[in-house]
C-alpha atoms as a PDB file:
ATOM      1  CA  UNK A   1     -19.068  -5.444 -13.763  1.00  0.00           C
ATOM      2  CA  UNK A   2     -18.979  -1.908 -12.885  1.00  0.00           C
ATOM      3  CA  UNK A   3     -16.437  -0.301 -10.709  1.00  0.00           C
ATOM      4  CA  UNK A   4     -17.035   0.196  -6.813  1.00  0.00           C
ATOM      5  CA  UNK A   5     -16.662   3.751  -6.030  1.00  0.00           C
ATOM      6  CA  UNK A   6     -15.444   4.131  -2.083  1.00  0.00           C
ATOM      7  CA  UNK A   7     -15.180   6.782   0.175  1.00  0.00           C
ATOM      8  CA  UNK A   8     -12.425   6.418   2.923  1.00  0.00           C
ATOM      9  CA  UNK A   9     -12.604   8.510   6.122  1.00  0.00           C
ATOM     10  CA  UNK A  10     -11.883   9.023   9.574  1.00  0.00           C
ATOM     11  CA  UNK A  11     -10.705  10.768  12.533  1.00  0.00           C
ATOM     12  CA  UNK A  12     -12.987  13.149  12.506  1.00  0.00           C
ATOM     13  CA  UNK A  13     -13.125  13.275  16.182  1.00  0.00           C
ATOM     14  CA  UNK A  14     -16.763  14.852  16.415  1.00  0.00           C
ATOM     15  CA  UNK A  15     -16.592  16.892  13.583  1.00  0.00           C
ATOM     16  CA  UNK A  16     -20.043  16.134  12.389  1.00  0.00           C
ATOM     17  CA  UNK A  17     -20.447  18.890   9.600  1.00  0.00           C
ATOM     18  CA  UNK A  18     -18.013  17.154   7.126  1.00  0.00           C
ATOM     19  CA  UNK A  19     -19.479  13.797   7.954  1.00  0.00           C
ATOM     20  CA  UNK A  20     -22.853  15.358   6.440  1.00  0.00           C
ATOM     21  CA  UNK A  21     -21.247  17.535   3.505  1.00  0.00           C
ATOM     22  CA  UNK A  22     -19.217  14.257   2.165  1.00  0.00           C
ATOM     23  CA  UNK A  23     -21.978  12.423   2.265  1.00  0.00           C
ATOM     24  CA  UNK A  24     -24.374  14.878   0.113  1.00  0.00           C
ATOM     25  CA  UNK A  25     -21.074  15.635  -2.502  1.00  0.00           C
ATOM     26  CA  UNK A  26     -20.885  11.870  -2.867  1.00  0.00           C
ATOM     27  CA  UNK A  27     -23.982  10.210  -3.057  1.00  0.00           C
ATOM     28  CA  UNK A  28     -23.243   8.210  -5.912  1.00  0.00           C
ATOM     29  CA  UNK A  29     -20.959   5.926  -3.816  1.00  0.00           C
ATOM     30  CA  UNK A  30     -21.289   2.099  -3.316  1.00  0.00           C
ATOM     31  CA  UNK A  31     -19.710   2.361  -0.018  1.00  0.00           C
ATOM     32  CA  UNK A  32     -18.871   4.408   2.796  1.00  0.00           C
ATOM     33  CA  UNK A  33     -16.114   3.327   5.161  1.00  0.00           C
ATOM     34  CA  UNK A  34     -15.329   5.506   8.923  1.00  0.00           C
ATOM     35  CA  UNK A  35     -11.785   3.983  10.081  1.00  0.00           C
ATOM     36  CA  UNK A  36     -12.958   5.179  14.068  1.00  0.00           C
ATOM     37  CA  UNK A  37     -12.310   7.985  15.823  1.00  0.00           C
ATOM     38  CA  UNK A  38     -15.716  10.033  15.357  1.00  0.00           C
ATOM     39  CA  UNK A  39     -16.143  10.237  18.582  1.00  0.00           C
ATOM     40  CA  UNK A  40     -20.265   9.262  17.911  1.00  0.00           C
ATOM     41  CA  UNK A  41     -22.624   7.423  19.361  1.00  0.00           C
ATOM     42  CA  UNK A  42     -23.103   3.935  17.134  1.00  0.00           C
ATOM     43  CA  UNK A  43     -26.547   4.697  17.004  1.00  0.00           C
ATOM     44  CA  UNK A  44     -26.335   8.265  15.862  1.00  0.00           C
ATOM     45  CA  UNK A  45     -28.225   8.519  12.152  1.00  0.00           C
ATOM     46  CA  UNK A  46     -24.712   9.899  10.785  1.00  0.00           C
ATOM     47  CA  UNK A  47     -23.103   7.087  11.727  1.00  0.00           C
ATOM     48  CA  UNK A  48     -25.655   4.431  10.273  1.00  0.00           C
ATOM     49  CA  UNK A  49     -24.598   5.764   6.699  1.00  0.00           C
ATOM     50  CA  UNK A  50     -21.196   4.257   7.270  1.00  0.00           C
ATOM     51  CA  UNK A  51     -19.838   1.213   7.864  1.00  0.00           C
ATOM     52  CA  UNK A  52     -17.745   2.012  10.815  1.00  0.00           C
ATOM     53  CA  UNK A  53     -15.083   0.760  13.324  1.00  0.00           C
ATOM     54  CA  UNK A  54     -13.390   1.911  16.801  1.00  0.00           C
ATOM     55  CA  UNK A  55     -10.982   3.781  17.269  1.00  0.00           C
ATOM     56  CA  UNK A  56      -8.904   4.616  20.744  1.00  0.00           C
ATOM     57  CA  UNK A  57     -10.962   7.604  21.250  1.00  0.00           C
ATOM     58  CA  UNK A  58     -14.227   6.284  20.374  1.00  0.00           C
ATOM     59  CA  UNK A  59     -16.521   4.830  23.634  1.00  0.00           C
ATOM     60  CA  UNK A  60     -18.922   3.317  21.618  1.00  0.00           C
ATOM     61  CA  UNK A  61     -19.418  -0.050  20.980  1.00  0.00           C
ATOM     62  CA  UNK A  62     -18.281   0.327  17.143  1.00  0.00           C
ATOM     63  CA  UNK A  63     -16.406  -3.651  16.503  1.00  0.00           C
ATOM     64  CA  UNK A  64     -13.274  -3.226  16.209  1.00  0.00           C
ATOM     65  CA  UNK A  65     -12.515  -4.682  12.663  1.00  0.00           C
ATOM     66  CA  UNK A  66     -15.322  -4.965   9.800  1.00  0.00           C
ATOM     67  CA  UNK A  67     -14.783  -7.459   7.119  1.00  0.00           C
ATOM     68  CA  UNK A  68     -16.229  -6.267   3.796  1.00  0.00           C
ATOM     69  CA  UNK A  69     -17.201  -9.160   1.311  1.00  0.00           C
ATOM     70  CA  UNK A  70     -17.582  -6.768  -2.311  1.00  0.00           C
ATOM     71  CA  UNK A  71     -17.715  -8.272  -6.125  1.00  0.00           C
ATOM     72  CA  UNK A  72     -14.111  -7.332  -6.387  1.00  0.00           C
ATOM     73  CA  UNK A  73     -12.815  -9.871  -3.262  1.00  0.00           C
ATOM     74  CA  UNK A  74     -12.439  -8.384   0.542  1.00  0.00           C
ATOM     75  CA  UNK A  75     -12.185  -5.605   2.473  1.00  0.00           C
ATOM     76  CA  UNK A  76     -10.889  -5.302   5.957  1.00  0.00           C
ATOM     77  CA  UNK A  77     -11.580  -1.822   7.712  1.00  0.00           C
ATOM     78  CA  UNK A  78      -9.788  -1.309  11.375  1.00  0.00           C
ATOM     79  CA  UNK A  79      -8.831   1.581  12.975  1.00  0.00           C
ATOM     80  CA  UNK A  80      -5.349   0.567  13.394  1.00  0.00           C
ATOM     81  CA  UNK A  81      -4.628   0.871  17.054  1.00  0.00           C
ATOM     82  CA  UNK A  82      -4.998  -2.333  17.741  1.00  0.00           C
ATOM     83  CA  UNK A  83      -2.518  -3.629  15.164  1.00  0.00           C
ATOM     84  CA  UNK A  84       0.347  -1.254  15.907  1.00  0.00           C
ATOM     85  CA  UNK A  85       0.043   0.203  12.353  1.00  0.00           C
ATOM     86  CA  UNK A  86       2.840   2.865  13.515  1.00  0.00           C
ATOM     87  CA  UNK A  87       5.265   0.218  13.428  1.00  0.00           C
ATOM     88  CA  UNK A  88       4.606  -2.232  10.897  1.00  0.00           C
ATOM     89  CA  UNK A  89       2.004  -3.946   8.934  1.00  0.00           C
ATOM     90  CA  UNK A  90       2.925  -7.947   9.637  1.00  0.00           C
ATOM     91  CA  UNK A  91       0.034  -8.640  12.093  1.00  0.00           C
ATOM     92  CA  UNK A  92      -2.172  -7.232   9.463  1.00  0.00           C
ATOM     93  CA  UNK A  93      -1.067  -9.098   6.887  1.00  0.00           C
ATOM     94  CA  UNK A  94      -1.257 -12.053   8.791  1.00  0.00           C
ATOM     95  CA  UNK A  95      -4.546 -11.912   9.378  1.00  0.00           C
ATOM     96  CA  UNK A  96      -5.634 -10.448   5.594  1.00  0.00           C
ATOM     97  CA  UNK A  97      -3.720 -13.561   4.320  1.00  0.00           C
ATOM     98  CA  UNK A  98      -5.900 -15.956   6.660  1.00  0.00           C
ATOM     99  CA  UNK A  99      -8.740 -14.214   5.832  1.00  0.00           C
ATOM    100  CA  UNK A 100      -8.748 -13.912   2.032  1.00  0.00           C
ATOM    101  CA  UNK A 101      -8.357 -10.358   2.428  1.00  0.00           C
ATOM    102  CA  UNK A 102      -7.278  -8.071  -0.299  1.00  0.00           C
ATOM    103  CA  UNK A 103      -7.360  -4.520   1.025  1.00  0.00           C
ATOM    104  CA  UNK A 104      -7.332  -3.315   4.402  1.00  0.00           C
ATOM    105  CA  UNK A 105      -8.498   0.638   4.844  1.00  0.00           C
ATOM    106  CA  UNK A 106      -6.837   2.005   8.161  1.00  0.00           C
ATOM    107  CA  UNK A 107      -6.866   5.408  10.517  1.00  0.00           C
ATOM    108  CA  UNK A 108      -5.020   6.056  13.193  1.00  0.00           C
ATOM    109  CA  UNK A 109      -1.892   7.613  12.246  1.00  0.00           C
ATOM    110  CA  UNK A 110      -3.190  10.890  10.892  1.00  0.00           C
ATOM    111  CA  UNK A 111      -1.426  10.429   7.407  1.00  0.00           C
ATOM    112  CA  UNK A 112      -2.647   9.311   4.249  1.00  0.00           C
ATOM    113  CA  UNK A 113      -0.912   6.588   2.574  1.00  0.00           C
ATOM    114  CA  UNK A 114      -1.559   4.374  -0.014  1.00  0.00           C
ATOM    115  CA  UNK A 115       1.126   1.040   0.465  1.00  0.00           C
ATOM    116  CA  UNK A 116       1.662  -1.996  -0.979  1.00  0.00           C
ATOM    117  CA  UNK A 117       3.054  -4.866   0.954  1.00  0.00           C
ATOM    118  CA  UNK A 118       3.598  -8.356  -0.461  1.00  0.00           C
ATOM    119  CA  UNK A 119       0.425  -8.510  -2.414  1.00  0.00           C
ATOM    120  CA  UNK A 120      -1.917  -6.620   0.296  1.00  0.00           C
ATOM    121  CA  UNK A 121      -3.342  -3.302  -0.460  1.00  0.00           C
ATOM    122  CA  UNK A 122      -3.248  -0.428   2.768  1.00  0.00           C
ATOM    123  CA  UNK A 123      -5.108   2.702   2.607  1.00  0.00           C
ATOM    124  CA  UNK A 124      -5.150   5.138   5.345  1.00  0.00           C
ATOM    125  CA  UNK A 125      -7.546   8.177   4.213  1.00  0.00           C
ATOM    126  CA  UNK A 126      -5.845  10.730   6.941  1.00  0.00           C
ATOM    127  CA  UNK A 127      -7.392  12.295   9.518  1.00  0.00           C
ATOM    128  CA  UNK A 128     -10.468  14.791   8.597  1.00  0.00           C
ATOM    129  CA  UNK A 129      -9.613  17.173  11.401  1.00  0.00           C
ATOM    130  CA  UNK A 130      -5.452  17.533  10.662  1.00  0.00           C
ATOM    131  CA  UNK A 131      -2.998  15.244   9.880  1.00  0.00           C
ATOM    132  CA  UNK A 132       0.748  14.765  10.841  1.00  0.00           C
ATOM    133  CA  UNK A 133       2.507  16.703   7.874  1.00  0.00           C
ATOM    134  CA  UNK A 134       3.764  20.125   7.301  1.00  0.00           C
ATOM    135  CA  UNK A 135       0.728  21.273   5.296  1.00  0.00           C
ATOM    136  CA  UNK A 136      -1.422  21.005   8.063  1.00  0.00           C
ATOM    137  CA  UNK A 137      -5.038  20.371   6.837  1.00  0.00           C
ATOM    138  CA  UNK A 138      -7.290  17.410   7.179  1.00  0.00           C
ATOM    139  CA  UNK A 139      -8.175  14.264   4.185  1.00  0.00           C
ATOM    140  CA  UNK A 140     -10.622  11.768   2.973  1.00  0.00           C
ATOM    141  CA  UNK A 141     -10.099   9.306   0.230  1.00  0.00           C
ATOM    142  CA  UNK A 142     -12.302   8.117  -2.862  1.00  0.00           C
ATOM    143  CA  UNK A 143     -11.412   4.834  -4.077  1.00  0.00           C
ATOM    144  CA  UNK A 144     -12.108   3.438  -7.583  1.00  0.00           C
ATOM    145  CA  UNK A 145     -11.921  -0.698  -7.181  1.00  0.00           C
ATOM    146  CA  UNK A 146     -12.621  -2.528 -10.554  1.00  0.00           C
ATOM    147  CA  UNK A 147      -9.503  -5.117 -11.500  1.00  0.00           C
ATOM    148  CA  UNK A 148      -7.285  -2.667 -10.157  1.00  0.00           C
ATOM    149  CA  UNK A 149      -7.493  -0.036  -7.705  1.00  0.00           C
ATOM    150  CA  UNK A 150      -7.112   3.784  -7.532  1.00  0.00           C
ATOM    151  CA  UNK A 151      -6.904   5.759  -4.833  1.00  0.00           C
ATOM    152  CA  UNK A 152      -6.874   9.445  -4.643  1.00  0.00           C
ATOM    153  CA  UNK A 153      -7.038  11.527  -1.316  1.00  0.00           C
ATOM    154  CA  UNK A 154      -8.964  14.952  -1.326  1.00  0.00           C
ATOM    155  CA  UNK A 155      -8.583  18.324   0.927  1.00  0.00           C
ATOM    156  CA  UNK A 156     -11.299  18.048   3.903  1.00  0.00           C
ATOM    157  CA  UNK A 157     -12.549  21.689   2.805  1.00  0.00           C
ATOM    158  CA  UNK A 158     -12.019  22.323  -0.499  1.00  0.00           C
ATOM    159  CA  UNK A 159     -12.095  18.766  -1.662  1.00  0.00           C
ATOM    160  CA  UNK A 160      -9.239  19.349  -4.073  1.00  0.00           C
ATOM    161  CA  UNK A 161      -7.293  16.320  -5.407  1.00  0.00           C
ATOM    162  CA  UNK A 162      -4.047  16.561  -2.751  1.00  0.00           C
ATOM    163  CA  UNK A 163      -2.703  12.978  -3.304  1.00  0.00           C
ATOM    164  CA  UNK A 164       0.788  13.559  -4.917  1.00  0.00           C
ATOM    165  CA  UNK A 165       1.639  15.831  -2.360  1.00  0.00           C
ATOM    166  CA  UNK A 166       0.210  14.328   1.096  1.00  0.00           C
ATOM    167  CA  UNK A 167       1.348  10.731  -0.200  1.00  0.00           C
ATOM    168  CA  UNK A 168       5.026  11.881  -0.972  1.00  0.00           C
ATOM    169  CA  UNK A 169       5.151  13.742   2.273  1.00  0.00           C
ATOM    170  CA  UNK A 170       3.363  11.088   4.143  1.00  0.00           C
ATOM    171  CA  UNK A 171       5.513   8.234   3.305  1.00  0.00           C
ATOM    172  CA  UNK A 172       8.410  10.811   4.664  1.00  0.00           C
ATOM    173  CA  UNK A 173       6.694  11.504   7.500  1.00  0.00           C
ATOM    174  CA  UNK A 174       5.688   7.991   8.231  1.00  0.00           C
ATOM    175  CA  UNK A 175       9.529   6.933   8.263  1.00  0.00           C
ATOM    176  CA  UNK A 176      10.321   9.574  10.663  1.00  0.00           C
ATOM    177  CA  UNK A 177       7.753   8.265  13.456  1.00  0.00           C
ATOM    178  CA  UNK A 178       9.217   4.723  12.861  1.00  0.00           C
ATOM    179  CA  UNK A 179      12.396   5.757  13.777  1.00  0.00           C
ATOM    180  CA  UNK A 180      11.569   7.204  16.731  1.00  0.00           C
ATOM    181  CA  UNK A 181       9.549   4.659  17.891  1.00  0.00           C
ATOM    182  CA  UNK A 182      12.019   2.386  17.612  1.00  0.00           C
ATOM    183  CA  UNK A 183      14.752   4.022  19.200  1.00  0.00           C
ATOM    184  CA  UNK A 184      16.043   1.958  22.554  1.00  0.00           C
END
């Protein structure tokens, strides 16, 4: 069985162009996953390429969670909102582990992160407009799932392979908006 080759992205917040140029640089992929926010219409002809879920900004009708049945096992794809992904992952795993679930793919937060929890896979591509970090440019993520899974996260423009640096900054960064959250 061949690998499934992914591509992981999301709040784009209108930005149509890069929908269109990530979809003609990566033609070759078995599936294309929007984690909300685009800010479309669900029946816009971009937006039929993907499989696609709402975010807080979106006012379409987009369902809020997608369940993904692939050769490889499951894949969940939510925007995050919903789940409080800023503070932890435990309602998510809930459900993954009720639902036979092995990865879950994630927006939201506006940092790319790649984390493993108890045997559940999470994989937030970043936002394609700008994400929460110091260098200040947007992401996408291609994801190689075939017995194990790689993920590596790409510039929005340039499409250069970022992922040790947004991943090690993004873990920081995520830590840092836990702790104020949950301040008193």
């Amino acid at each position: 069985m061949n690998k499934l080759k992914i591509l992981v992205c999301g709040d784009s917040h209108g930005d149509n162009e890069i929908l269109n140029r990530l979809l003609a640089r990566y033609p070759q992929c078995d599936y294309y996953i929007f984690c909300g926010d685009s800010n479309l219409d669900i029946d816009d002809p971009l937006m039929q390429k993907f499989y696609s879920v709402k975010g807080n900004h979106d006012f379409a009708d987009f369902p809020a969670n997608l369940i993904i049945a692939t050769a490889y096992g499951k894949i969940l794809v939510t925007h995050g909102h919903l789940w409080d992904v800023y503070y932890s992952y435990a309602s998510l795993k809930e459900y993954m582990q009720e639902n036979n679930i092995q990865i879950c793919f994630h927006g939201h937060t506006h940092i790319p992160s790649y984390i493993e929890e108890d045997g559940f896979i999470f994989i937030n591509p970043g936002s394609l407009m700008i994400n929460r970090a110091s260098y200040g440019f947007g992401t996408y993520a291609l994801v190689d799932w075939g017995g194990r899974i790689d993920a590596r996260f790409y510039h929005y423009q340039t499409d250069k392979d970022v992922t040790s640096l947004v991943l090690k900054e993004g873990l920081k960064t995520l830590k840092e908006i836990k702790s104020l959250l949950w301040r008193d």
